[in-house]
N, C-alpha and C. Protein backbone atom coordinates (compact mmCIF):
# COMPACT_ATOMS: atom_id res chain seq x y z
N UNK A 1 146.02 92.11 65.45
CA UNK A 1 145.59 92.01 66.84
C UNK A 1 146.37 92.97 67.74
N UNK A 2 147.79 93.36 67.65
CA UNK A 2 148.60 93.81 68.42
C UNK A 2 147.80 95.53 68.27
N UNK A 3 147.02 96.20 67.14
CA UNK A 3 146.41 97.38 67.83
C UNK A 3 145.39 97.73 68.23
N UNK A 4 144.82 95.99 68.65
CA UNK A 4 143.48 96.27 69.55
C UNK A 4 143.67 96.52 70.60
N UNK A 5 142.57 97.26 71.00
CA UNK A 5 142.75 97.62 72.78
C UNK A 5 142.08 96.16 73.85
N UNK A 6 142.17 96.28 74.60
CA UNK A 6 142.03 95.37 75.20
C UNK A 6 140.71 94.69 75.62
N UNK A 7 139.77 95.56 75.54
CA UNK A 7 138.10 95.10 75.23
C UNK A 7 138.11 94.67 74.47
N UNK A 8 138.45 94.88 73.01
CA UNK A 8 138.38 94.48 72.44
C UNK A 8 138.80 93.11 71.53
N UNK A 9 139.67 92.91 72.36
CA UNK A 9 140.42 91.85 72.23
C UNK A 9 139.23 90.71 73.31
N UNK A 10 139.42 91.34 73.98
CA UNK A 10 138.19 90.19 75.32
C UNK A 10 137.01 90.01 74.09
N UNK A 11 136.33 90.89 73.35
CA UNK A 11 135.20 90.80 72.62
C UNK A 11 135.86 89.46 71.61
N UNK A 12 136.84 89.28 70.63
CA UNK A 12 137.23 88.84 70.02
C UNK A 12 137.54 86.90 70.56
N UNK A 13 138.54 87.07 72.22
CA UNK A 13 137.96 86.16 72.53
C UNK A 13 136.46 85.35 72.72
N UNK A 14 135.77 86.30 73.10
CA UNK A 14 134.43 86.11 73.76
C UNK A 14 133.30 85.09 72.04
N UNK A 15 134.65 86.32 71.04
CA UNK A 15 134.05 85.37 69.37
C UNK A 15 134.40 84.18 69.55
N UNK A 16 135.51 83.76 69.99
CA UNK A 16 136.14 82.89 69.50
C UNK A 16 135.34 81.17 70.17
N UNK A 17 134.99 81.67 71.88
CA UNK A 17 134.63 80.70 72.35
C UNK A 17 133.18 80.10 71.63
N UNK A 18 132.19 81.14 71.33
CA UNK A 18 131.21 81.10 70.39
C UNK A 18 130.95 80.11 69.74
N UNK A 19 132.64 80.51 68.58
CA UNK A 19 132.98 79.32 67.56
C UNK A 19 133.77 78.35 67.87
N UNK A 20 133.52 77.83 69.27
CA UNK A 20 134.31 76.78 69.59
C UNK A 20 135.42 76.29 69.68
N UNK A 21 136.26 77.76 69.06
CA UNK A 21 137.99 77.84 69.35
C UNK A 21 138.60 78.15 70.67
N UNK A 22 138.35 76.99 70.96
CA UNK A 22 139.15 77.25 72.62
C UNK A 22 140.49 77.57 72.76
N UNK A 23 141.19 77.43 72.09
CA UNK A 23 142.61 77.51 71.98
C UNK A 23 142.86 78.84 71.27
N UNK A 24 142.65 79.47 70.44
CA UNK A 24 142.20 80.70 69.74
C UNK A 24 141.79 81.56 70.87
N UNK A 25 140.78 81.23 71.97
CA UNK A 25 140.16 82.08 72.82
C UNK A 25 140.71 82.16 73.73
N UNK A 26 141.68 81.49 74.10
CA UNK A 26 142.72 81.50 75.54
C UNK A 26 143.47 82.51 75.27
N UNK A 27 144.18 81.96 74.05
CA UNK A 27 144.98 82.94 73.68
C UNK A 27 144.84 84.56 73.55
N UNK A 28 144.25 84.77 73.19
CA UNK A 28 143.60 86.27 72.96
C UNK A 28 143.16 87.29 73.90
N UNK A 29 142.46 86.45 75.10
CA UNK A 29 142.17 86.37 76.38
C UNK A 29 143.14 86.97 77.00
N UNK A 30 144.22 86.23 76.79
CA UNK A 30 145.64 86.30 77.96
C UNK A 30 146.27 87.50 77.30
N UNK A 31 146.07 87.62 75.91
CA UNK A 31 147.04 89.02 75.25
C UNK A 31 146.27 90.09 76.06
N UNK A 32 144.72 89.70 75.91
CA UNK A 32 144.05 90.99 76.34
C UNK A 32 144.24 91.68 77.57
N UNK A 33 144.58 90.10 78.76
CA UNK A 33 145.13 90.53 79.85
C UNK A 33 146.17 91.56 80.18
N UNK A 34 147.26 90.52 79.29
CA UNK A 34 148.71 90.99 79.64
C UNK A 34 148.51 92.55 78.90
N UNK A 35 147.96 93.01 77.70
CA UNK A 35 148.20 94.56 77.12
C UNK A 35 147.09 95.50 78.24
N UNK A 36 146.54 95.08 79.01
CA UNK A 36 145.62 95.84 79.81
C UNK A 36 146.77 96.06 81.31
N UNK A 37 147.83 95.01 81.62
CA UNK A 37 148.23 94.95 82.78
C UNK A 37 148.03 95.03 84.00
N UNK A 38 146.75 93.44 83.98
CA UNK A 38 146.11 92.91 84.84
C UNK A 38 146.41 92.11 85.63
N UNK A 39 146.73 91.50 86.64
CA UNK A 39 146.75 91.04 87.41
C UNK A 39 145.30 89.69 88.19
N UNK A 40 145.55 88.94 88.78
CA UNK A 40 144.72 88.33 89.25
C UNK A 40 143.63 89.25 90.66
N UNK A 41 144.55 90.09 91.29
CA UNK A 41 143.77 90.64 91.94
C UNK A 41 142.98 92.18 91.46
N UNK A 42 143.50 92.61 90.26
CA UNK A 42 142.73 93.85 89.97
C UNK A 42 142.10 93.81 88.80
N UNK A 43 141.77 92.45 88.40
CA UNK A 43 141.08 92.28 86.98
C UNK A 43 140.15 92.03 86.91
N UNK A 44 139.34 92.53 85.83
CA UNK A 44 137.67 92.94 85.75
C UNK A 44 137.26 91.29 85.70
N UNK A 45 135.84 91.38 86.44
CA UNK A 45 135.22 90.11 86.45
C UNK A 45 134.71 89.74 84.94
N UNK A 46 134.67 90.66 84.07
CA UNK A 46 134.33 89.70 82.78
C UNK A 46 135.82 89.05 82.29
N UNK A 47 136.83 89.66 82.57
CA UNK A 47 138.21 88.87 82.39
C UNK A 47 138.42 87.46 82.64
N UNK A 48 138.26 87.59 84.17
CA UNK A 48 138.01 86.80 84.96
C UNK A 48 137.24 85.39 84.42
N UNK A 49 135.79 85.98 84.30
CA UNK A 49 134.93 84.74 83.40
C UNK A 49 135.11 83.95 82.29
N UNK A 50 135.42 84.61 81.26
CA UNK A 50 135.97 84.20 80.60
C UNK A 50 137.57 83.86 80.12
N UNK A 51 138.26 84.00 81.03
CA UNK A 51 139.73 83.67 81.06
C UNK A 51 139.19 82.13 81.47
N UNK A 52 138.39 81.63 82.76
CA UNK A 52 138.06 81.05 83.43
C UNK A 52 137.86 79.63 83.15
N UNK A 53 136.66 80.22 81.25
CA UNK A 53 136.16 79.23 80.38
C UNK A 53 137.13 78.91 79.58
N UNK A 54 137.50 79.51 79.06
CA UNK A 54 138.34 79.48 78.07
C UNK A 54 139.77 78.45 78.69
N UNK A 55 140.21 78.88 79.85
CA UNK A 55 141.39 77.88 80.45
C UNK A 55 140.40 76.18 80.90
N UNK A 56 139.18 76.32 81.24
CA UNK A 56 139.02 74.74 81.38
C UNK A 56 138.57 74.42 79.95
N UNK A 57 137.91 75.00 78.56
CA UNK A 57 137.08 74.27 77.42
C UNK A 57 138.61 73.96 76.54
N UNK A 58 140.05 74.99 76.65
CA UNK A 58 140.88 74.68 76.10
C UNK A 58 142.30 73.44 76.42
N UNK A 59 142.06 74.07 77.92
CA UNK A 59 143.36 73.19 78.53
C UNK A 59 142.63 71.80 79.32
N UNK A 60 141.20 71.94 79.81
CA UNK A 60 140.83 70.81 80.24
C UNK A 60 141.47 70.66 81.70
N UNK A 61 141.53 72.15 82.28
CA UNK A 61 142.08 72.43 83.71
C UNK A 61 140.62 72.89 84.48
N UNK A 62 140.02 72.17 84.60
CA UNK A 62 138.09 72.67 85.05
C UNK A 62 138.18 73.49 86.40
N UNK A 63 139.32 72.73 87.27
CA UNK A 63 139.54 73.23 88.94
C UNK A 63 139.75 74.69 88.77
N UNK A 64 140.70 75.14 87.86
CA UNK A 64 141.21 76.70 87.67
C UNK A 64 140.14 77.29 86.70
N UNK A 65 139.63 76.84 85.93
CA UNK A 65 138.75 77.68 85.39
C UNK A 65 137.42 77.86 86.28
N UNK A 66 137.19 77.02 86.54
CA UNK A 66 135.82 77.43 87.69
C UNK A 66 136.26 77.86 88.94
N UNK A 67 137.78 77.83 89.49
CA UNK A 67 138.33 79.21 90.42
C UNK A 67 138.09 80.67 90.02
N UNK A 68 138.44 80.82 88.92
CA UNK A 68 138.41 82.06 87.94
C UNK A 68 136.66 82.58 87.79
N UNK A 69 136.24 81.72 87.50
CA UNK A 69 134.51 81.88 87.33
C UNK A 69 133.89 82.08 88.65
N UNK A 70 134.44 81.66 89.50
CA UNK A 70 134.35 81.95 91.05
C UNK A 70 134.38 83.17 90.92
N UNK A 71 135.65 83.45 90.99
CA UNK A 71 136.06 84.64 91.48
C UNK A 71 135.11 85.70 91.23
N UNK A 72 135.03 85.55 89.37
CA UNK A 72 134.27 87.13 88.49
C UNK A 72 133.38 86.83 89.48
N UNK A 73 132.19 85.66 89.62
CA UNK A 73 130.93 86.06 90.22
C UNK A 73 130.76 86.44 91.74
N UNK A 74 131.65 86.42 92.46
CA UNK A 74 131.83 87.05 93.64
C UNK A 74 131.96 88.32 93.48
N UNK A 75 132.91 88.92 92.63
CA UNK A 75 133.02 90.51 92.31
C UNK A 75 132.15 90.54 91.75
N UNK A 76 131.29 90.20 91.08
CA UNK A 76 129.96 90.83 90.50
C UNK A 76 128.96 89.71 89.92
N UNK A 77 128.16 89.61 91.82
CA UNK A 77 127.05 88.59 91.90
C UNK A 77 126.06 88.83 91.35
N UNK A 78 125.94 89.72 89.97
CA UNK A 78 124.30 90.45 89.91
C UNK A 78 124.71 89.96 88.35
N UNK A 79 125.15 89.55 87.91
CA UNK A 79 125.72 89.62 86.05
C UNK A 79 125.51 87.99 86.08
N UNK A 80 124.20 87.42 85.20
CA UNK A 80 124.31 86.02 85.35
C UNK A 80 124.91 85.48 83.77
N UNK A 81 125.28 86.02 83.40
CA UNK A 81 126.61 85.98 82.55
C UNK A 81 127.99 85.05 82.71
N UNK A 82 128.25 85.43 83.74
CA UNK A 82 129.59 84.66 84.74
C UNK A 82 128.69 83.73 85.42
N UNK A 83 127.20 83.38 85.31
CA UNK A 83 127.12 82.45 86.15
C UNK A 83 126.47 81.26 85.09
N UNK A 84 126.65 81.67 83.74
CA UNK A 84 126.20 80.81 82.51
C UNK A 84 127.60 80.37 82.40
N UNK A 85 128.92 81.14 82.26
CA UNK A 85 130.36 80.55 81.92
C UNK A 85 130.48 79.28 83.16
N UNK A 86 130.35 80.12 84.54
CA UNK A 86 130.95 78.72 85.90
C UNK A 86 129.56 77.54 85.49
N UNK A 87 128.43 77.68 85.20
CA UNK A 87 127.68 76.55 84.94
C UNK A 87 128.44 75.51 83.71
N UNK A 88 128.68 76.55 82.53
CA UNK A 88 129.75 75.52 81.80
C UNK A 88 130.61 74.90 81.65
N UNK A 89 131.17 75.62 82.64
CA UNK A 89 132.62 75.02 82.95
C UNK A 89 132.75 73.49 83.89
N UNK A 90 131.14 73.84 84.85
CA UNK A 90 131.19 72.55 85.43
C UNK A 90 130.63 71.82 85.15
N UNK A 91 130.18 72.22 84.12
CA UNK A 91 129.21 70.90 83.04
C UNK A 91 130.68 69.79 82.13
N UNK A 92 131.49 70.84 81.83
CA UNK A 92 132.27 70.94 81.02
C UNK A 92 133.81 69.84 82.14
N UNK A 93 133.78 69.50 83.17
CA UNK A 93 134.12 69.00 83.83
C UNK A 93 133.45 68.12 84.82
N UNK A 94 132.35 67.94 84.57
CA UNK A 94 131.44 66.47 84.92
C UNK A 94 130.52 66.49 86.36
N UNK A 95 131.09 67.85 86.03
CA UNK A 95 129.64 68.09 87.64
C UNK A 95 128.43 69.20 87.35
N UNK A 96 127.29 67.77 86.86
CA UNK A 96 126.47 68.16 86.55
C UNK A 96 125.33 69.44 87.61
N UNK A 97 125.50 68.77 88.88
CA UNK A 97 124.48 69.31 89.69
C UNK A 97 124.99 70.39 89.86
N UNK A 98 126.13 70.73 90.35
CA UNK A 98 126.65 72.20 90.39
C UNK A 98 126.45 73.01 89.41
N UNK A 99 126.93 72.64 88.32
CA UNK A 99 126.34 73.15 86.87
C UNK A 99 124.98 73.77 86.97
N UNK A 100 124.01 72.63 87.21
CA UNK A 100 122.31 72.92 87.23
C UNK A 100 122.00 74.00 88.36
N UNK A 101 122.95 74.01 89.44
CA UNK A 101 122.72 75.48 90.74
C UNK A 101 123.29 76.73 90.04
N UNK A 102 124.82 76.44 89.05
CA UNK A 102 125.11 78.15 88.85
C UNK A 102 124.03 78.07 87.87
N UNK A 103 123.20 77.81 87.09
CA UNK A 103 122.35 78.00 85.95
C UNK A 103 121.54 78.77 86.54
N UNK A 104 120.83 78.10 87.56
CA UNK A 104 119.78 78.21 88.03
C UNK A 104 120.10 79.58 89.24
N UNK A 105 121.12 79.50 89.72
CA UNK A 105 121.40 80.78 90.45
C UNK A 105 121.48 82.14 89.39
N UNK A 106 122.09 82.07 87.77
CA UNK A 106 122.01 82.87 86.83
C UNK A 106 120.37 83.37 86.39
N UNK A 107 119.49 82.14 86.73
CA UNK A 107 118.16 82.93 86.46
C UNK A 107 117.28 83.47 87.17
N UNK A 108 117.65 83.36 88.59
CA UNK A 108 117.49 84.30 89.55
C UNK A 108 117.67 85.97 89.61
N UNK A 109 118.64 86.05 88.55
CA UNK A 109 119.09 87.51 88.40
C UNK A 109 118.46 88.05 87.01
N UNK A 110 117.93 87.02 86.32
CA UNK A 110 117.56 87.42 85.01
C UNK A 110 116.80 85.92 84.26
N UNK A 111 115.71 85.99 84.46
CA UNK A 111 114.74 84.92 84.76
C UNK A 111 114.91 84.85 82.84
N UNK A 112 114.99 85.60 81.50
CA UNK A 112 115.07 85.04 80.62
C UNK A 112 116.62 84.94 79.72
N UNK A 113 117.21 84.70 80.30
CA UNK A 113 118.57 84.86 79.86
C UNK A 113 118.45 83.33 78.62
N UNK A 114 118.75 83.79 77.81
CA UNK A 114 118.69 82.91 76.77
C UNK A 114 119.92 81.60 76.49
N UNK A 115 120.80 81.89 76.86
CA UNK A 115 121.91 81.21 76.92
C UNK A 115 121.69 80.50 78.12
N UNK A 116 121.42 80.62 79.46
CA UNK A 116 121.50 79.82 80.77
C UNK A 116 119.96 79.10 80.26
N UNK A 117 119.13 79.44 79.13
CA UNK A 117 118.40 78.39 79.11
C UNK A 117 118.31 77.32 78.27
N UNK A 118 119.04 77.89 77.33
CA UNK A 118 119.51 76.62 76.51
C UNK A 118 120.33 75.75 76.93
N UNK A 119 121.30 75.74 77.75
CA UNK A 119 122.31 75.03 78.61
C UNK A 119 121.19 74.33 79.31
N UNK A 120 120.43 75.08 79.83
CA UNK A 120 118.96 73.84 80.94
C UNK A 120 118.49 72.61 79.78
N UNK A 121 118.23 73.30 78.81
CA UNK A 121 117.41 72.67 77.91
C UNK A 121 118.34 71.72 77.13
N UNK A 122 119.53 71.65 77.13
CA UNK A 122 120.37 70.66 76.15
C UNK A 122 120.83 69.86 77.58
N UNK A 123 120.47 69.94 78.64
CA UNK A 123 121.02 68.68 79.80
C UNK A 123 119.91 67.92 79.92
N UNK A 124 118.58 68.70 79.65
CA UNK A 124 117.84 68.25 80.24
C UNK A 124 116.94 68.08 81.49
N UNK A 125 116.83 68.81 82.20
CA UNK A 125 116.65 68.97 83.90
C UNK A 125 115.20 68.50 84.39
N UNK A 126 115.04 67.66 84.84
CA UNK A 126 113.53 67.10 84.85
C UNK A 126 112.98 68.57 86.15
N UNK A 127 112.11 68.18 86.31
CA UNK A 127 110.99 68.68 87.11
C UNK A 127 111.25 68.12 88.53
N UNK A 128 111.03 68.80 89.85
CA UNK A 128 110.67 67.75 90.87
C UNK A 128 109.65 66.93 91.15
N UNK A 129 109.83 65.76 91.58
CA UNK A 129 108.88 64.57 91.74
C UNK A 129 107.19 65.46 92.29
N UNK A 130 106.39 65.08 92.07
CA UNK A 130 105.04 65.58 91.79
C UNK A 130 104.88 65.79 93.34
N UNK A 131 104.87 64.34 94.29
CA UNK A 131 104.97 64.20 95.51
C UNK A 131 106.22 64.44 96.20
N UNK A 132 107.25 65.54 96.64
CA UNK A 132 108.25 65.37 96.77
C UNK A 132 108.89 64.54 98.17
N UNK A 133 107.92 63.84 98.56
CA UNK A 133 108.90 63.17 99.86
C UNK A 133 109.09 62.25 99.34
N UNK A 134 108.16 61.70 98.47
CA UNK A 134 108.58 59.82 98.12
C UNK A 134 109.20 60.06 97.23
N UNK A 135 110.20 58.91 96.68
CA UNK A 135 110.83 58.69 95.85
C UNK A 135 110.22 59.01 94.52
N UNK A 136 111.21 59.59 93.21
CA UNK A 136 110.86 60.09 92.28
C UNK A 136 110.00 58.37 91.50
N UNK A 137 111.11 56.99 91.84
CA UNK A 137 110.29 55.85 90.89
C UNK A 137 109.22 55.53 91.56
N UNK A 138 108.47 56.23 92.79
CA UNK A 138 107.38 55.35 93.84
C UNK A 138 106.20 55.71 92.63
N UNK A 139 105.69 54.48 92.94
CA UNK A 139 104.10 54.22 91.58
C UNK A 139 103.35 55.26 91.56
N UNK A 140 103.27 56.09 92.99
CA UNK A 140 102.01 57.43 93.06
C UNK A 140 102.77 58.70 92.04
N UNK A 141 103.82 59.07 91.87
CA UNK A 141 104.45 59.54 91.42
C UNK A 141 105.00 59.59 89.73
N UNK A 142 104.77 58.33 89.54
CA UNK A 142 104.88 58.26 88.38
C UNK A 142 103.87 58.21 87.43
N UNK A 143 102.44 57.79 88.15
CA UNK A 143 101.35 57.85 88.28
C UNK A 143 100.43 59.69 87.43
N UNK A 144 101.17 60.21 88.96
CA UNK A 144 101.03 61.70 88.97
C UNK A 144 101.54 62.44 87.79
N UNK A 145 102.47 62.23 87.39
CA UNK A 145 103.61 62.63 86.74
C UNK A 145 102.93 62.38 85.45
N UNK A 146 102.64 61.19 85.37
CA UNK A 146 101.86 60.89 83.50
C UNK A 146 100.98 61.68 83.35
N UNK A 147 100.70 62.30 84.43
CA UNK A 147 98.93 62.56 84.16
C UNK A 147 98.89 63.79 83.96
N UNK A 148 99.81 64.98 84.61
CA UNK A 148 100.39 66.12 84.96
C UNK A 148 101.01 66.37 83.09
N UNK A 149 101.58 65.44 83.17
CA UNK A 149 102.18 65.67 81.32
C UNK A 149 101.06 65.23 80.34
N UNK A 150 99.98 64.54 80.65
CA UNK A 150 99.11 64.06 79.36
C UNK A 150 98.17 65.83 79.81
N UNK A 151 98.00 66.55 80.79
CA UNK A 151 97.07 68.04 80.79
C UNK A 151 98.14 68.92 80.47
N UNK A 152 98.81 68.89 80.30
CA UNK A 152 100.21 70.08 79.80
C UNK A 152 99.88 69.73 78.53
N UNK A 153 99.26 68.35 77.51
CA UNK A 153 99.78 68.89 75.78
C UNK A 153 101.07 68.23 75.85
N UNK A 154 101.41 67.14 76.72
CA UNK A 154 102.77 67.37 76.29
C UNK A 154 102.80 65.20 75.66
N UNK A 155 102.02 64.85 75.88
CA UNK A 155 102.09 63.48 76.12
C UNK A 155 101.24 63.14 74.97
């Protein structure tokens, strides 16, 4: 590891989280940092992102990793990449709805991003209520809703 360059080392983390080595991916992360001699204020937003994930999926610090995931996507609001990591991270710390906005703010920039849709698709995200002023359990609605899914094929 010590004669990788420092992308490459981020790539290696970026393996690691993949395979679910969070602790493996922190680590590697932070070498990649420290041999690049980065700083919090001059470090690339994919650093950033994934330093971000990797410090809440390993240490279970969600507040600082979704600071960090902040950050990348402020320096670079167009990459919904960093906005699939801050969705995980706040999935990954119990706030679902925020989660479901960076997702959903990530497919705004890239309507088939494959990863921000599988994250939709393993939470689950219903649809909005058919009628949206009344309540999603009101009878017209649920009504609507059966009927809307038995012409979709789906029922």
């Amino acid at each position: 590891m010590e004669n990788l360059k420092p992308q490459e080392l981020l790539a290696s983390g970026i393996k690691f989280l993949k395979q679910e080595k969070y602790w493996d991916a922190l680590n590697v992360i932070k070498a990649a940092i420290e041999k690049a001699g980065y700083d919090f204020d001059n470090m690339p937003p994919d650093y950033l992102s994934y330093l971000g994930l990797a410090t809440a999926l390993a240490e279970k610090r969600y507040r600082d990793g979704a600071a960090l995931c902040e950050m990348a996507v402020k320096k670079e609001f167009y990459n919904s990449a960093y906005y699939l990591n801050l969705g995980k991270v706040y999935l990954a710390g119990g706030h679902k709805r925020k989660a479901v906005n960076a997702f959903n703010s990530g497919l705004k920039i890239d309507k088939n991003h494959k990863g921000i849709i599988e994250e939709l698709n393993k939470i689950g995200v219903r649809r909005s209520p058919i009628v949206p002023f009344l309540p999603r359990k009101n009878v017209l609605n649920k009504f609507l809703g059966a009927m809307v899914h038995r012409v979709e094929g789906k029922g």
